[in-house]
Protein backbone atom coordinates (compact mmCIF):
# COMPACT_ATOMS: atom_id res chain seq x y z
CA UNK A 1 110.11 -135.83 176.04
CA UNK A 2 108.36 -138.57 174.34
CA UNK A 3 105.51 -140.25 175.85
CA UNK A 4 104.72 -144.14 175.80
CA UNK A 5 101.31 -146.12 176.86
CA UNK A 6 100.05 -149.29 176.08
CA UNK A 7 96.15 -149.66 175.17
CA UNK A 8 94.11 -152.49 175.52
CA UNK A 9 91.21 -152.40 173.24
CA UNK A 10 88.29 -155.23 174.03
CA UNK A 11 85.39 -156.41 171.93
CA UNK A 12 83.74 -158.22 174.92
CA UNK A 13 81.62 -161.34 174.12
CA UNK A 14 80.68 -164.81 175.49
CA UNK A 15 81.47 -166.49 172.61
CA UNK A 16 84.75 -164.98 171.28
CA UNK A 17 86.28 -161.96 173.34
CA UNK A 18 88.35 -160.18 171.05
CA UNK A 19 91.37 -157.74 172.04
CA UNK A 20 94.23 -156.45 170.78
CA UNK A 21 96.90 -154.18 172.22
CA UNK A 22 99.24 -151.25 170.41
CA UNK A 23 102.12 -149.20 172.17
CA UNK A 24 102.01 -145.59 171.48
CA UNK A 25 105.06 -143.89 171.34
CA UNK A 26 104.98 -140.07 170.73
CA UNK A 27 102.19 -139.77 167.97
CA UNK A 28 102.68 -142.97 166.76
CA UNK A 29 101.34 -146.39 167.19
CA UNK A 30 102.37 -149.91 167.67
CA UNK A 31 101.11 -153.42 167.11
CA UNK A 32 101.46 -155.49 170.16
CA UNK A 33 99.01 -158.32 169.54
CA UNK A 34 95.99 -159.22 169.24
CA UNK A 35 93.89 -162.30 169.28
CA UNK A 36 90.78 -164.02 170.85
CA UNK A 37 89.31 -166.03 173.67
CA UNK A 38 87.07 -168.96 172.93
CA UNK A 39 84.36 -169.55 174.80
CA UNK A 40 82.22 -171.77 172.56
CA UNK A 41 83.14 -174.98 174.18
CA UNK A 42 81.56 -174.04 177.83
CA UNK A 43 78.20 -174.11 178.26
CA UNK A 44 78.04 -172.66 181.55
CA UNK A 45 77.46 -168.79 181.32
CA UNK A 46 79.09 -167.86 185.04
CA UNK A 47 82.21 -169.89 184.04
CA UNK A 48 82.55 -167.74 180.76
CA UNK A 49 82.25 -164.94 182.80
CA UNK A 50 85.02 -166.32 184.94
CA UNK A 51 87.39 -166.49 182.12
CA UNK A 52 86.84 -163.48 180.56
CA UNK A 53 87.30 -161.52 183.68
CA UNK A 54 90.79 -164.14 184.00
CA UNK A 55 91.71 -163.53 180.67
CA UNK A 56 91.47 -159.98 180.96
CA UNK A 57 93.63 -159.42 184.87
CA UNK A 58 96.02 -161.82 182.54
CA UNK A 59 96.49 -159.51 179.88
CA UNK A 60 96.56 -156.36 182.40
CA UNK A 61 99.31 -158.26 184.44
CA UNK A 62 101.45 -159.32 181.12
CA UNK A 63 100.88 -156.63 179.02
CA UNK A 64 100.83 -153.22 181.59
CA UNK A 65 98.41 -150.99 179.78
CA UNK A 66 98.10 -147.63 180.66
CA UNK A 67 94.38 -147.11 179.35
CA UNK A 68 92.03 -149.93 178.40
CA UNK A 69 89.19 -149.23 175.29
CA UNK A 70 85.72 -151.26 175.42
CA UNK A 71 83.24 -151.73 172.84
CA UNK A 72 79.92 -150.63 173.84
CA UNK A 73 76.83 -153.67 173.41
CA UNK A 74 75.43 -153.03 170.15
CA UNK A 75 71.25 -152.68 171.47
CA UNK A 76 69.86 -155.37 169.18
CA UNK A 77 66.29 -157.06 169.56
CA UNK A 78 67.20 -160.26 171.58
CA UNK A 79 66.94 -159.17 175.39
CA UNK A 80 68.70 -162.31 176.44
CA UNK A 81 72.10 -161.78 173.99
CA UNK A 82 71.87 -157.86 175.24
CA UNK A 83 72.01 -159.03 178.80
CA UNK A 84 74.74 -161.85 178.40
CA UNK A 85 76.78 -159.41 176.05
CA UNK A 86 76.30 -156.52 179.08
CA UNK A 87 77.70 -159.42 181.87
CA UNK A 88 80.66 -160.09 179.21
CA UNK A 89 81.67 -156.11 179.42
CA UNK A 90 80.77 -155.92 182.45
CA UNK A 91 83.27 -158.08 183.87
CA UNK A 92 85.77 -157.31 181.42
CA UNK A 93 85.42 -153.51 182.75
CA UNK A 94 85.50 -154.83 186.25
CA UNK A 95 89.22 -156.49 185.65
CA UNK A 96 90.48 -153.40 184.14
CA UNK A 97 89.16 -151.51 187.27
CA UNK A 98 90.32 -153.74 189.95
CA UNK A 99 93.73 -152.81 188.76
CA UNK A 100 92.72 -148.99 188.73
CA UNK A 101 92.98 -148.64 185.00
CA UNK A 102 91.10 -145.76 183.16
CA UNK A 103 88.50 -147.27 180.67
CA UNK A 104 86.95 -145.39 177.97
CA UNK A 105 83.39 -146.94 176.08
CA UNK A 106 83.11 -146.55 172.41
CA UNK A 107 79.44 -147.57 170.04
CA UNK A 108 80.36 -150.04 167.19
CA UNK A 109 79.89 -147.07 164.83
CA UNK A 110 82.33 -144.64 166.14
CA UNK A 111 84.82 -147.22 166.42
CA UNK A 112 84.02 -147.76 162.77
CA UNK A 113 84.15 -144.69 162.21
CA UNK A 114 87.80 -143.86 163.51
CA UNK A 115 88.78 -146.65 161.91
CA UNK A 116 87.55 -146.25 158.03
CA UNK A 117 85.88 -142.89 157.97
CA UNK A 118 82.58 -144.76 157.55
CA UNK A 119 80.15 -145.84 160.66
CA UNK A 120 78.37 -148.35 158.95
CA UNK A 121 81.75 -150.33 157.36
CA UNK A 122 81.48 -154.21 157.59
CA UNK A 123 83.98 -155.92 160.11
CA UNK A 124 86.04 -157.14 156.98
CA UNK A 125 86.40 -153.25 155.82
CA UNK A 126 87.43 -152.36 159.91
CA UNK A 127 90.08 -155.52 159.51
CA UNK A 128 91.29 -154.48 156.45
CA UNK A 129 91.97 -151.21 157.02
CA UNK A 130 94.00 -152.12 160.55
CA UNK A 131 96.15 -154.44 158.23
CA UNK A 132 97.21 -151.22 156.21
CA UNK A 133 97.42 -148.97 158.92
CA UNK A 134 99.51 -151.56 161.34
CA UNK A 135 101.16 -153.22 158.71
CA UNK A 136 100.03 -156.56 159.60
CA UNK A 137 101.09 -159.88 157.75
CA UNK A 138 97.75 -161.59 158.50
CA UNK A 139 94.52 -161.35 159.58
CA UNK A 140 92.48 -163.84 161.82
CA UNK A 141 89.83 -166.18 160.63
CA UNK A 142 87.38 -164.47 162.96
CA UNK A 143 87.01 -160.53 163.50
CA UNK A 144 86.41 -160.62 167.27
CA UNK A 145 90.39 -160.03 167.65
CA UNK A 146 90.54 -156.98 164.97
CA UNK A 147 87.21 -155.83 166.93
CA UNK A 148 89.15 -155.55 170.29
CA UNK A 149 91.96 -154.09 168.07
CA UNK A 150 89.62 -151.72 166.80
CA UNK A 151 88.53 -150.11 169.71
CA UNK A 152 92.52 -149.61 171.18
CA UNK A 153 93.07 -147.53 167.54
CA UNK A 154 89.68 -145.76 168.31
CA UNK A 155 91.12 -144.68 171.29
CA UNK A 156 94.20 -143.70 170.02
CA UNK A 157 92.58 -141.98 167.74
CA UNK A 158 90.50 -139.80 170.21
CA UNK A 159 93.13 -139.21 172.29
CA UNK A 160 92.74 -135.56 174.13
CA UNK A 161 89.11 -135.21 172.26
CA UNK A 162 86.93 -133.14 174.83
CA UNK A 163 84.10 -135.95 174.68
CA UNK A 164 85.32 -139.52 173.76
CA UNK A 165 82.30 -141.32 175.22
CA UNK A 166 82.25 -143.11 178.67
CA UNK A 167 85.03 -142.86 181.05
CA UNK A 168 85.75 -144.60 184.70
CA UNK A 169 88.90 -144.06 186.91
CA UNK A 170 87.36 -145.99 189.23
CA UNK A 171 84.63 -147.95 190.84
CA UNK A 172 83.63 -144.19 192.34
CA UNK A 173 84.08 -142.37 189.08
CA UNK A 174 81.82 -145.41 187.62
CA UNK A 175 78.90 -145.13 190.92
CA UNK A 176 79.15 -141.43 190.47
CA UNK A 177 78.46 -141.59 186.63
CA UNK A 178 75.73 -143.58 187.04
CA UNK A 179 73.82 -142.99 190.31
CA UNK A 180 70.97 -144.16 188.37
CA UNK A 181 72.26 -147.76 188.24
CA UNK A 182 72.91 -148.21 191.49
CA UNK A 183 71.04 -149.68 193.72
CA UNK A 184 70.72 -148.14 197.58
């Protein structure tokens, strides 16, 4: 019997989202699509919120995905990117579980690291490599799309792995994973 799922993979931002989406079928995958989400032109942070959560029920609605993979916020210095870049995957993660889809959280450099055998590869080694391994014509202008597209091969990738990072069924599974976070 040969088993099929669709996997959205999301590089969440509030400047460019980036996602892209494969079919697997059996043990291999498929390129759906991938692309990005603009956000530059609004300067209001709540409505870029508001479209990225859109953007992403659209995609779960169109597309059907079985399994959705997020990138993890890379911890940099600036508090104030860190918390807009946490609101970004926040609601992103919030679409996927308002539609009860399992979502799995991956660091930057294990996605890299799936994808090119190398943690610290530049985005233009991560694209590259996708092109070969998808067989795709082109590549976009900005890496925000192969990002997202990244993180759905990572997945892939990981697939029946004992530990392959953060996982949420559920607004329960998430509460119950991190008691800590909540606030009573």
């Amino acid at each position: 019997m040969i088993t099929e799922k669709i996997i959205l993979g999301i590089d969440p931002g509030t400047t460019i989202m980036g996602y892209g989406l494969i079919k697997v079928v059996g043990k291999e995958m498929q390129f759906l699509q991938l692309n990005e989400l603009q956000l530059k032109k609004y300067k209001d942070h709540y409505l870029k919120l508001k479209l990225i959560f859109e953007r992403t029920v659209e995609l779960i609605d169109t597309f059907k995905p079985d399994e959705i993979a997020i990138e993890a916020p890379f911890f940099g210095k600036n508090v104030q990117s860190m918390l807009k870049l946490g609101r970004a995957q926040g609601v992103a993660m919030a679409a996927g579980l308002s539609r009860q889809i399992p979502i799995t959280e991956y660091s930057p450099k294990k996605i890299k690291m799936a994808i090119t055998g190398n943690g610290n590869a530049s985005k233009e080694q991560v694209a590259k490599m996708l092109q070969n391994l998808l067989k795709l014509k082109e590549l976009p202008k900005n890496f925000d799309a192969t990002d997202g597209l990244a993180a759905a091969v990572c997945h892939f990738y990981n697939a029946g792995k004992i530990s392959i990072g953060k996982s949420y069924t559920g607004w329960t599974a998430f509460v119950k994973q991190n008691e800590g976070r909540v606030k009573k």
